[in-house]
PDB file of N, CA and C in Angstrom:
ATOM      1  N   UNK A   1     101.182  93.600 127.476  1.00  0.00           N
ATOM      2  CA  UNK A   1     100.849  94.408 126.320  1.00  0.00           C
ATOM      3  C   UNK A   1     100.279  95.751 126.746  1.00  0.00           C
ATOM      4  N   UNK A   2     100.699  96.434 127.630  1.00  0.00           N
ATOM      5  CA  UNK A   2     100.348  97.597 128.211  1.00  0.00           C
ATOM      6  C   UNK A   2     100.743  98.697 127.150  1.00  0.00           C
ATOM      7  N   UNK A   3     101.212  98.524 126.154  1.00  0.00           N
ATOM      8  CA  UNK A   3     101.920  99.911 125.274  1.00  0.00           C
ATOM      9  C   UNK A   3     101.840  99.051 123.858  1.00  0.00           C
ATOM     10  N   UNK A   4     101.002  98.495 123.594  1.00  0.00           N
ATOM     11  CA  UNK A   4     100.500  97.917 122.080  1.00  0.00           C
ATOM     12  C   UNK A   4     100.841  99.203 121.258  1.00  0.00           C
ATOM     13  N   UNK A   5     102.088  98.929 120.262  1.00  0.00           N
ATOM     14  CA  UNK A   5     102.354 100.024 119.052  1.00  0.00           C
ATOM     15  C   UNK A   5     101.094 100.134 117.935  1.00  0.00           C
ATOM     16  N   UNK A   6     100.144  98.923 117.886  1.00  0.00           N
ATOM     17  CA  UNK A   6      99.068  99.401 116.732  1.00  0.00           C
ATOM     18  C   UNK A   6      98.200 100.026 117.453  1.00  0.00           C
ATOM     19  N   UNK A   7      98.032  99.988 118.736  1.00  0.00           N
ATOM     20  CA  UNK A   7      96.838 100.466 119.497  1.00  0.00           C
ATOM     21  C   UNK A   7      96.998 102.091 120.113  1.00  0.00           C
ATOM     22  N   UNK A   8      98.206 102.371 120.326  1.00  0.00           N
ATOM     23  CA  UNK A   8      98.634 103.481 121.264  1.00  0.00           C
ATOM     24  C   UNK A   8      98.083 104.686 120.420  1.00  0.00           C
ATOM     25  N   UNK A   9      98.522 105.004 119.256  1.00  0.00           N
ATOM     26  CA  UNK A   9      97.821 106.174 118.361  1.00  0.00           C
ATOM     27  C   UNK A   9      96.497 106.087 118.206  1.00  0.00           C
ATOM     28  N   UNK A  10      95.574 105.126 117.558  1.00  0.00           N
ATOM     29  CA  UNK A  10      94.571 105.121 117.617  1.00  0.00           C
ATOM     30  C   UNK A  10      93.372 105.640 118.980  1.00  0.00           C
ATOM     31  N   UNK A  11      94.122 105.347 119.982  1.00  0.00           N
ATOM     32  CA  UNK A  11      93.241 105.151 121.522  1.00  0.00           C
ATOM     33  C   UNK A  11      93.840 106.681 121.801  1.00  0.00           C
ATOM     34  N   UNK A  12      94.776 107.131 121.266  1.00  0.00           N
ATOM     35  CA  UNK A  12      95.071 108.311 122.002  1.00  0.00           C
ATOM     36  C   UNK A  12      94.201 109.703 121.082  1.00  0.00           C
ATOM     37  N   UNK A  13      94.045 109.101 120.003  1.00  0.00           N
ATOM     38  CA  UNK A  13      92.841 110.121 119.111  1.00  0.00           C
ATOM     39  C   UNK A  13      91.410 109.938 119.277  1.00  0.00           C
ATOM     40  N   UNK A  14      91.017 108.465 120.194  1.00  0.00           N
ATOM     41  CA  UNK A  14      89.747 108.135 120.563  1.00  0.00           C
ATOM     42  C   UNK A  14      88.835 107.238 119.767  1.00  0.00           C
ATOM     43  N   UNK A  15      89.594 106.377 118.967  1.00  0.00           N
ATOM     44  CA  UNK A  15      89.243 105.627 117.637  1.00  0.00           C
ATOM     45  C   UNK A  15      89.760 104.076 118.203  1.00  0.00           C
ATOM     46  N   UNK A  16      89.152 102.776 117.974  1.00  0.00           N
ATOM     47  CA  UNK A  16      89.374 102.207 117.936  1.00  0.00           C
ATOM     48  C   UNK A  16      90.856 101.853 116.347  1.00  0.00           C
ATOM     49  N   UNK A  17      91.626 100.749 117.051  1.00  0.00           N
ATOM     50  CA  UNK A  17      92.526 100.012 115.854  1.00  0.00           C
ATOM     51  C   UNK A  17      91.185 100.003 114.231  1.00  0.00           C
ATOM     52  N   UNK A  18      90.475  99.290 114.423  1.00  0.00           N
ATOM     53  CA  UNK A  18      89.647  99.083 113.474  1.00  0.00           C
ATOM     54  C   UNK A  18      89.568 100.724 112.828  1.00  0.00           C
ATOM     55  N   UNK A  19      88.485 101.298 113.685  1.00  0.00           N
ATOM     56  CA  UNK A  19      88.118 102.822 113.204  1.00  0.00           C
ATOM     57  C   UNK A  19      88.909 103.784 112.365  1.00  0.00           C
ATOM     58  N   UNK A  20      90.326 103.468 113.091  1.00  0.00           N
ATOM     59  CA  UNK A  20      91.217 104.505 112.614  1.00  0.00           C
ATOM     60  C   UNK A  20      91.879 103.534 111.547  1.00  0.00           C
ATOM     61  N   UNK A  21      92.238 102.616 111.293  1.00  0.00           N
ATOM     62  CA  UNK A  21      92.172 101.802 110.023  1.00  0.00           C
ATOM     63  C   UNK A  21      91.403 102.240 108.731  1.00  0.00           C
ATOM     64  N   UNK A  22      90.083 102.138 109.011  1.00  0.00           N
ATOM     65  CA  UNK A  22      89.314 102.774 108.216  1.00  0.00           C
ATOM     66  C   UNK A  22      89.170 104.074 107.118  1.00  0.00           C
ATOM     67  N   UNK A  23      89.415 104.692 108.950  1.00  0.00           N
ATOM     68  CA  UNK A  23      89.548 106.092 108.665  1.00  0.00           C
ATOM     69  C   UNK A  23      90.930 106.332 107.525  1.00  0.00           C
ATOM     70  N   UNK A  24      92.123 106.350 107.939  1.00  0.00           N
ATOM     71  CA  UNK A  24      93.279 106.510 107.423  1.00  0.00           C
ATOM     72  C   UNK A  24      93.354 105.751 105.911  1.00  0.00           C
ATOM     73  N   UNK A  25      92.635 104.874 106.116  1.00  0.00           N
ATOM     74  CA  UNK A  25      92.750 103.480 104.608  1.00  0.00           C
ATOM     75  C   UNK A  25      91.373 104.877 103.643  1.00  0.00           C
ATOM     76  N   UNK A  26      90.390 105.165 104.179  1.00  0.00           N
ATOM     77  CA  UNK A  26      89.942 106.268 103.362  1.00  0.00           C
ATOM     78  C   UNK A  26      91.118 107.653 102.514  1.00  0.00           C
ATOM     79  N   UNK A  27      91.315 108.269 103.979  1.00  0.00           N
ATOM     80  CA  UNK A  27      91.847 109.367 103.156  1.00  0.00           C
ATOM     81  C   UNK A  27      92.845 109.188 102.240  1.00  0.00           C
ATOM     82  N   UNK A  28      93.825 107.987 103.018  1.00  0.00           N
ATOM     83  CA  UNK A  28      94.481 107.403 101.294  1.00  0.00           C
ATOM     84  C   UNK A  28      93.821 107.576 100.515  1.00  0.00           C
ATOM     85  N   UNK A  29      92.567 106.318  99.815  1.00  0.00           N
ATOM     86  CA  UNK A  29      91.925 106.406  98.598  1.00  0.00           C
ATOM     87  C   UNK A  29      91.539 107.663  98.103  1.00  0.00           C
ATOM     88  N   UNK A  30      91.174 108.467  98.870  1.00  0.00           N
ATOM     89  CA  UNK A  30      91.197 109.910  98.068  1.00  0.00           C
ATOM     90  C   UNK A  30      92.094 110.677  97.801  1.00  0.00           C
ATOM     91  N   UNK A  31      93.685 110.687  98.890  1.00  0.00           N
ATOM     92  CA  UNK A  31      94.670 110.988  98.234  1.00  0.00           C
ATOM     93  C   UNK A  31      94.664 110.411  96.975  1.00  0.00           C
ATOM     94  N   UNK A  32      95.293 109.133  96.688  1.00  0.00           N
ATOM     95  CA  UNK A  32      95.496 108.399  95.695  1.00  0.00           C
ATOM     96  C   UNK A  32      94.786 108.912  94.194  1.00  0.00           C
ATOM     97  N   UNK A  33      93.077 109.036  94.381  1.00  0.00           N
ATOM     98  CA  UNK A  33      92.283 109.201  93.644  1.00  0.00           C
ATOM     99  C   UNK A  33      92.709 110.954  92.837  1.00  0.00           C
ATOM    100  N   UNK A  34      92.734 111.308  93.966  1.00  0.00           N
ATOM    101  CA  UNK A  34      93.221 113.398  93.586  1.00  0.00           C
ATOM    102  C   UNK A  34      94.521 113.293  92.983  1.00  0.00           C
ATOM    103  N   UNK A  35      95.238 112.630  93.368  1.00  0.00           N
ATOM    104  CA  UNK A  35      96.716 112.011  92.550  1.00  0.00           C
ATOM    105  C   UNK A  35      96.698 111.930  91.309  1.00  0.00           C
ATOM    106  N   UNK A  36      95.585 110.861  90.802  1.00  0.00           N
ATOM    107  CA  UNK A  36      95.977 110.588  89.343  1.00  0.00           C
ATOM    108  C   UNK A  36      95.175 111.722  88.440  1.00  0.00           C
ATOM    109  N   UNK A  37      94.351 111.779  89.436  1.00  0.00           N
ATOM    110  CA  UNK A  37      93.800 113.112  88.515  1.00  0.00           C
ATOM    111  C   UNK A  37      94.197 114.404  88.394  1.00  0.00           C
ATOM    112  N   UNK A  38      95.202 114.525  89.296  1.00  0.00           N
ATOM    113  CA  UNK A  38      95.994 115.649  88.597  1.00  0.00           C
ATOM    114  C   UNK A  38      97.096 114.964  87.466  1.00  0.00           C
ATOM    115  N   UNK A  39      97.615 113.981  87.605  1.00  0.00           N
ATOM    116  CA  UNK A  39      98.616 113.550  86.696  1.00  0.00           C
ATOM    117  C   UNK A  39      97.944 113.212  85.077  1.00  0.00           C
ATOM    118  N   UNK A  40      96.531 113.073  85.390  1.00  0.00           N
ATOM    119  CA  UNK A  40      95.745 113.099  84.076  1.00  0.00           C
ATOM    120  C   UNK A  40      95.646 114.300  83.375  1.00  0.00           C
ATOM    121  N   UNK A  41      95.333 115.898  84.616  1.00  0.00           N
ATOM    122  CA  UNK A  41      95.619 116.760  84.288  1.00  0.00           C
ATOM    123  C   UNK A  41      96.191 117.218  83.851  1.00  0.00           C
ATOM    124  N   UNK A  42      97.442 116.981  84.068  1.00  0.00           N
ATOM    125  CA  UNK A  42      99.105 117.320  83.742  1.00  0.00           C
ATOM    126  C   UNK A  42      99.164 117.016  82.110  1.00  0.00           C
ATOM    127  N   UNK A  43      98.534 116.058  81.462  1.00  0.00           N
ATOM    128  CA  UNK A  43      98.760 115.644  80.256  1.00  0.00           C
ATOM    129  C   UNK A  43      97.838 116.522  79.765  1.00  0.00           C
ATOM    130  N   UNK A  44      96.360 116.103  79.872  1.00  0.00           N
ATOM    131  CA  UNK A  44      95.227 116.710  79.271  1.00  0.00           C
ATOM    132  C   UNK A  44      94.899 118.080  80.127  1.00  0.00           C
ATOM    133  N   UNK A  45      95.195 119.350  80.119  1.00  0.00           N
ATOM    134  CA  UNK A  45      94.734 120.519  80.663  1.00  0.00           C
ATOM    135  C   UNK A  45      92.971 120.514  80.651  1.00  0.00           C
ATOM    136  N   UNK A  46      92.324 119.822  79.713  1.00  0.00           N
ATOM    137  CA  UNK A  46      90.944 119.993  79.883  1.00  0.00           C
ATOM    138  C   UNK A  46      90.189 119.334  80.794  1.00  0.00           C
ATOM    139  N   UNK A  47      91.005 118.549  80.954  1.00  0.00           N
ATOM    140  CA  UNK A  47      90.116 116.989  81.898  1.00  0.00           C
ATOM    141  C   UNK A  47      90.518 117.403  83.161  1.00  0.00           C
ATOM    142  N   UNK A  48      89.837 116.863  84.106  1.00  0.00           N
ATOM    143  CA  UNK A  48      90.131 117.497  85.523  1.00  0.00           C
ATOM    144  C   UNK A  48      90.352 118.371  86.287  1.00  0.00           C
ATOM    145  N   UNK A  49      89.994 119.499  85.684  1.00  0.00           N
ATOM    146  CA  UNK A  49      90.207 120.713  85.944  1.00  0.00           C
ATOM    147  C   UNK A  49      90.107 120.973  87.426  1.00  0.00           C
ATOM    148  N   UNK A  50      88.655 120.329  88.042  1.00  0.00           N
ATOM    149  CA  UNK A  50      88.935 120.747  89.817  1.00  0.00           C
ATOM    150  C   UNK A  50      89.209 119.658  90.711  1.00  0.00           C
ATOM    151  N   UNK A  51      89.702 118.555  90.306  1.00  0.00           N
ATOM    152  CA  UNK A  51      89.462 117.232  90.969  1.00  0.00           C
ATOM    153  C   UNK A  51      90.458 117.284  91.946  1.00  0.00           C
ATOM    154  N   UNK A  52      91.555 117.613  91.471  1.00  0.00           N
ATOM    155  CA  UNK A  52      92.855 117.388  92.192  1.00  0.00           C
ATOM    156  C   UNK A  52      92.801 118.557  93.178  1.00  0.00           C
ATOM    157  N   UNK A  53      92.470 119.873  93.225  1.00  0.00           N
ATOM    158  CA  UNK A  53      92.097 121.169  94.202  1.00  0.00           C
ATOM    159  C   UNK A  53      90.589 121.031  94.843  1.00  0.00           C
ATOM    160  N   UNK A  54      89.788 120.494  94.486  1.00  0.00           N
ATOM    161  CA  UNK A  54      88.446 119.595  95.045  1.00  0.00           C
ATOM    162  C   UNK A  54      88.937 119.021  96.373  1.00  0.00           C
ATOM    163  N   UNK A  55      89.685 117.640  95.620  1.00  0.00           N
ATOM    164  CA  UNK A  55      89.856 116.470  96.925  1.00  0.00           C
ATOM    165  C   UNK A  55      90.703 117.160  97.774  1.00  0.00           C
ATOM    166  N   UNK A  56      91.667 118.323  98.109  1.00  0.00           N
ATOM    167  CA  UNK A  56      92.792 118.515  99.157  1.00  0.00           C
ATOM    168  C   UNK A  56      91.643 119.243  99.923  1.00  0.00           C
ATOM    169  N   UNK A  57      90.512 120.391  99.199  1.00  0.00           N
ATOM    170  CA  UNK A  57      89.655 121.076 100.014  1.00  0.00           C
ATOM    171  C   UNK A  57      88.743 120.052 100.507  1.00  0.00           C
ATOM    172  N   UNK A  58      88.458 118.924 100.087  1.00  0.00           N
ATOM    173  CA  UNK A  58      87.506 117.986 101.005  1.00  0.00           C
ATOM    174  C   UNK A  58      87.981 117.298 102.018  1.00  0.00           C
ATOM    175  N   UNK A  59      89.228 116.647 101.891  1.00  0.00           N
ATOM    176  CA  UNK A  59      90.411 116.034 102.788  1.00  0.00           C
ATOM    177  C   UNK A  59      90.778 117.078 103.989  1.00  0.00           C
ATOM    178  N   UNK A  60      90.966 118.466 104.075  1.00  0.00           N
ATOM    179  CA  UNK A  60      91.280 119.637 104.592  1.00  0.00           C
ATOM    180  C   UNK A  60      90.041 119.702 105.277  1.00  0.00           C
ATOM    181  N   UNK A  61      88.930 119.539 105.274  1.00  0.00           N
ATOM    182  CA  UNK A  61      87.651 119.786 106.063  1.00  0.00           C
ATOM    183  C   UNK A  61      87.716 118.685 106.854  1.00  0.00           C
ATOM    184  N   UNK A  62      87.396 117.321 106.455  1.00  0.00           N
ATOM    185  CA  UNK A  62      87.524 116.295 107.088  1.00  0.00           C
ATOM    186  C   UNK A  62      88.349 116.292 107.947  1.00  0.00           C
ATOM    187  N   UNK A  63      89.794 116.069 107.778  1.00  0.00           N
ATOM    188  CA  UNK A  63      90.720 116.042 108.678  1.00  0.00           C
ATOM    189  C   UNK A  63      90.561 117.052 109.902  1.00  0.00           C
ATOM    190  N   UNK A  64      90.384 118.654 109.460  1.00  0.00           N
ATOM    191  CA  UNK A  64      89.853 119.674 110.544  1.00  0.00           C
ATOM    192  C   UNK A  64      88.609 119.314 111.614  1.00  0.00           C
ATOM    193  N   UNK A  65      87.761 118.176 110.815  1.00  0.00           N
ATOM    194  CA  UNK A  65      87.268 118.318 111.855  1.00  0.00           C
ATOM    195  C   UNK A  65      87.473 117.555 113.172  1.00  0.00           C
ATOM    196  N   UNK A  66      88.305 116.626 112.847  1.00  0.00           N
ATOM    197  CA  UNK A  66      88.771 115.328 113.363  1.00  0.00           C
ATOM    198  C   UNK A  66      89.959 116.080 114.847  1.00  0.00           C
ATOM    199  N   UNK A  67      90.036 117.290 114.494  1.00  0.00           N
ATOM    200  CA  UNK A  67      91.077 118.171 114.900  1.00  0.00           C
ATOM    201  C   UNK A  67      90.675 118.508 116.816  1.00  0.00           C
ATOM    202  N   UNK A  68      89.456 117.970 116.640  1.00  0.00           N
ATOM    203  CA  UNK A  68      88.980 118.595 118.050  1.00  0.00           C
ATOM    204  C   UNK A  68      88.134 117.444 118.674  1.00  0.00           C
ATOM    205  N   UNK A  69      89.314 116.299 118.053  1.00  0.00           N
ATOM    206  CA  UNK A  69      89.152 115.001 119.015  1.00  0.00           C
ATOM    207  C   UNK A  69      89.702 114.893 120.401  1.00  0.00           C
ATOM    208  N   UNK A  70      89.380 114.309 120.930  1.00  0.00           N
ATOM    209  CA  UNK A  70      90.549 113.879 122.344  1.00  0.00           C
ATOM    210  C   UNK A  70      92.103 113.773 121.735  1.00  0.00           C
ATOM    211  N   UNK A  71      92.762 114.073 122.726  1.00  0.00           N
ATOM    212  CA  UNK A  71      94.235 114.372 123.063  1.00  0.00           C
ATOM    213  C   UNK A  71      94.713 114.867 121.430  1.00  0.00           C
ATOM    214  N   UNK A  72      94.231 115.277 120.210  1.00  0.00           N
ATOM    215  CA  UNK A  72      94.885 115.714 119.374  1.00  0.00           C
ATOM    216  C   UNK A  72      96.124 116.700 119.272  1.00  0.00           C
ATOM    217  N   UNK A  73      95.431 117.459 120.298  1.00  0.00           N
ATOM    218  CA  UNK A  73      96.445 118.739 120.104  1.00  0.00           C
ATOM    219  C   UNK A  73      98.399 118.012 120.981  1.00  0.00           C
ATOM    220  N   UNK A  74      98.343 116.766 121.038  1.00  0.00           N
ATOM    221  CA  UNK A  74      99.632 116.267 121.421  1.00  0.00           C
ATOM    222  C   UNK A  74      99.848 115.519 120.227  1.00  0.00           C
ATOM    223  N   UNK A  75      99.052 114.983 118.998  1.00  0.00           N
ATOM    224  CA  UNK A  75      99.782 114.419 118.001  1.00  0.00           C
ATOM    225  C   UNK A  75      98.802 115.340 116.524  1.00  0.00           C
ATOM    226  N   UNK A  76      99.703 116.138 116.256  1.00  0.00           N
ATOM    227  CA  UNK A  76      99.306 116.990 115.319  1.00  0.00           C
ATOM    228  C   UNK A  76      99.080 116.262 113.975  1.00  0.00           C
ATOM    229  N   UNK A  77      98.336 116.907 112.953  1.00  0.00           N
ATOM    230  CA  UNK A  77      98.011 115.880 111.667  1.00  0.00           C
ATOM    231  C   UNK A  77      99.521 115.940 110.751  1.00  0.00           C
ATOM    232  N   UNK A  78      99.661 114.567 110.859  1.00  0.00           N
ATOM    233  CA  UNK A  78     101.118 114.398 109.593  1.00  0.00           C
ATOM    234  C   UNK A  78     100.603 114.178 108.259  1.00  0.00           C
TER     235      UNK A  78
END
């Protein structure tokens, strides 16, 4: 098991399997979350006005900072 496919990304950003689980299972939920609230938006123009441009600028920090982990600059953020 020298080249474990769940392990190889994680270890190469410096995160354990678990950690980066975590991590990634987060920024989903806030994708997800900024999702419906723009699609709530979309109906109701009053409701949600910054939620959905909120969460990409909070997600966008986070992720940046994550940016100046070990070996990142060989697997860029998808």
């Amino acid at each position: 098991m020298a080249d474990n496919p769940f392990t190889r990304h994680p270890k190469e950003v410096g995160e354990t399997y678990f950690e980066h689980m975590g991590i990634a299972a987060g920024v989903g939920l806030q994708m997800a979350v900024g999702a419906l609230a723009c699609f709530v938006h979309a109906v109701f123009p009053f409701l949600c006005v910054r939620t959905g441009s909120a969460t990409i600028e909070r997600l966008h920090r986070r992720i940046n900072k994550r940016v100046e982990g070990p070996n990142w600059e060989r697997h860029p953020i998808i």
